[in-house]
Protein backbone atom coordinates (compact mmCIF):
# COMPACT_ATOMS: atom_id res chain seq x y z
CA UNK A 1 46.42 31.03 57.96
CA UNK A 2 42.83 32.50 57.27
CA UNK A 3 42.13 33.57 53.84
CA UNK A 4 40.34 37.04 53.34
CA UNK A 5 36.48 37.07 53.14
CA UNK A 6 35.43 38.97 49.84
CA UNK A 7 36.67 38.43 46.30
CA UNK A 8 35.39 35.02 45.94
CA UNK A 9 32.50 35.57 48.34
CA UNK A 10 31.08 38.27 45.60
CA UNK A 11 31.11 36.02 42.95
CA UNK A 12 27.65 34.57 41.58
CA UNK A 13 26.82 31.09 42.73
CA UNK A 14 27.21 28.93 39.60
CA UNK A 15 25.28 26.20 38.85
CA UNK A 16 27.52 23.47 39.19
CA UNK A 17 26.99 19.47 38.41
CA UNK A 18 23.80 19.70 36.99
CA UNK A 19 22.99 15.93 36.21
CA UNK A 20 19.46 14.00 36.35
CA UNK A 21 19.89 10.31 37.02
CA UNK A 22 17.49 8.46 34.35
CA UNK A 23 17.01 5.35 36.28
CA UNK A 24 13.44 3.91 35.01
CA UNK A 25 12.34 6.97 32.80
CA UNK A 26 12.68 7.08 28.92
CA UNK A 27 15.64 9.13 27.44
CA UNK A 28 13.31 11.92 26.16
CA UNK A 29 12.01 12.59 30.01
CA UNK A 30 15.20 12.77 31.57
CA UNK A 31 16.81 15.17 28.60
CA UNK A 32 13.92 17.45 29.25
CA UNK A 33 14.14 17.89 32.82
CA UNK A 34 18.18 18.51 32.26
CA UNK A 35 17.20 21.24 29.66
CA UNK A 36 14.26 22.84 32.38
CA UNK A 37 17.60 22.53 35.20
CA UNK A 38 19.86 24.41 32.52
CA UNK A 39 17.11 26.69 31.92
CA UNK A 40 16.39 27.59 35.56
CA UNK A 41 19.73 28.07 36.30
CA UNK A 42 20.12 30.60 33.65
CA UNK A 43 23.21 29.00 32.21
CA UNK A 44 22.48 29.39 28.70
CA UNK A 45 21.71 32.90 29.00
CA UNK A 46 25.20 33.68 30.69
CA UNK A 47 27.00 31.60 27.91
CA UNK A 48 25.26 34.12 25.37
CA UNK A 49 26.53 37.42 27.22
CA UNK A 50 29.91 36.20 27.64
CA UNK A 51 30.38 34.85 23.83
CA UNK A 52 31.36 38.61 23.15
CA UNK A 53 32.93 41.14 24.86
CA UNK A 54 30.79 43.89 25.67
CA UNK A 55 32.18 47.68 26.71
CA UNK A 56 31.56 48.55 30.00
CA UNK A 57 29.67 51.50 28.96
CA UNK A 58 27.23 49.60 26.61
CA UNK A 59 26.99 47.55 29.37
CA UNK A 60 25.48 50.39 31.49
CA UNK A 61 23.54 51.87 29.01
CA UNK A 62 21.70 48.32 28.27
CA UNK A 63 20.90 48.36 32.15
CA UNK A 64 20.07 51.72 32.50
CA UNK A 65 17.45 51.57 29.25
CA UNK A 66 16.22 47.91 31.11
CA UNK A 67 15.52 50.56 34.28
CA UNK A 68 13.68 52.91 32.16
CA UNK A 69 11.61 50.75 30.62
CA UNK A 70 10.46 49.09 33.95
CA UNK A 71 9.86 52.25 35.31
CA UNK A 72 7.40 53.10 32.40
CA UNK A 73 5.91 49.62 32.91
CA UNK A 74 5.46 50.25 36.21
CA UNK A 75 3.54 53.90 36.04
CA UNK A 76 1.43 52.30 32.82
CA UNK A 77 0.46 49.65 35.13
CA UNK A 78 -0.13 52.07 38.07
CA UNK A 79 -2.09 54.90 36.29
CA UNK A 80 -5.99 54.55 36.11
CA UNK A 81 -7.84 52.98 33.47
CA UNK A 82 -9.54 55.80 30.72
CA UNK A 83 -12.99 56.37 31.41
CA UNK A 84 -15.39 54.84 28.54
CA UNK A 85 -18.09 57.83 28.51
């Protein structure tokens, strides 16, 4: 029996079995690069968003304020520099 391609395809990679194997280097090396893996994988950051619920609404007004204020960025960054006369 095949199972349906979709649901599960959609779904976010996670980062899963993040480890660092010590071996030779001291304790405080090998917890550092584990916190830069956690880091890079964004983990922490999801843990915060999902501590509380959030409406979907909010949700959508968060994103669409993040838009707008790339899109200012963006024409601030594009726009010519004043002249100095």
């Amino acid at each position: 029996m095949k199972r349906k391609m979709g649901y599960h395809n959609n779904k976010k990679e996670t980062a899963r079995g993040l480890k660092v194997i010590v071996g030779d280097m001291p304790f405080n090396v090998a917890m550092k690069k584990f916190k830069q893996k956690i880091d890079d994988a964004g983990l922490l950051e999801e843990v915060k968003e999902r501590m509380f619920y959030e409406k979907p609404t909010t949700v959508r007004k968060r994103k669409a304020g993040a838009a707008r204020a790339r899109w200012r960025k963006k024409l601030r960054d594009n726009e010519l520099p004043k002249k100095m006369y």
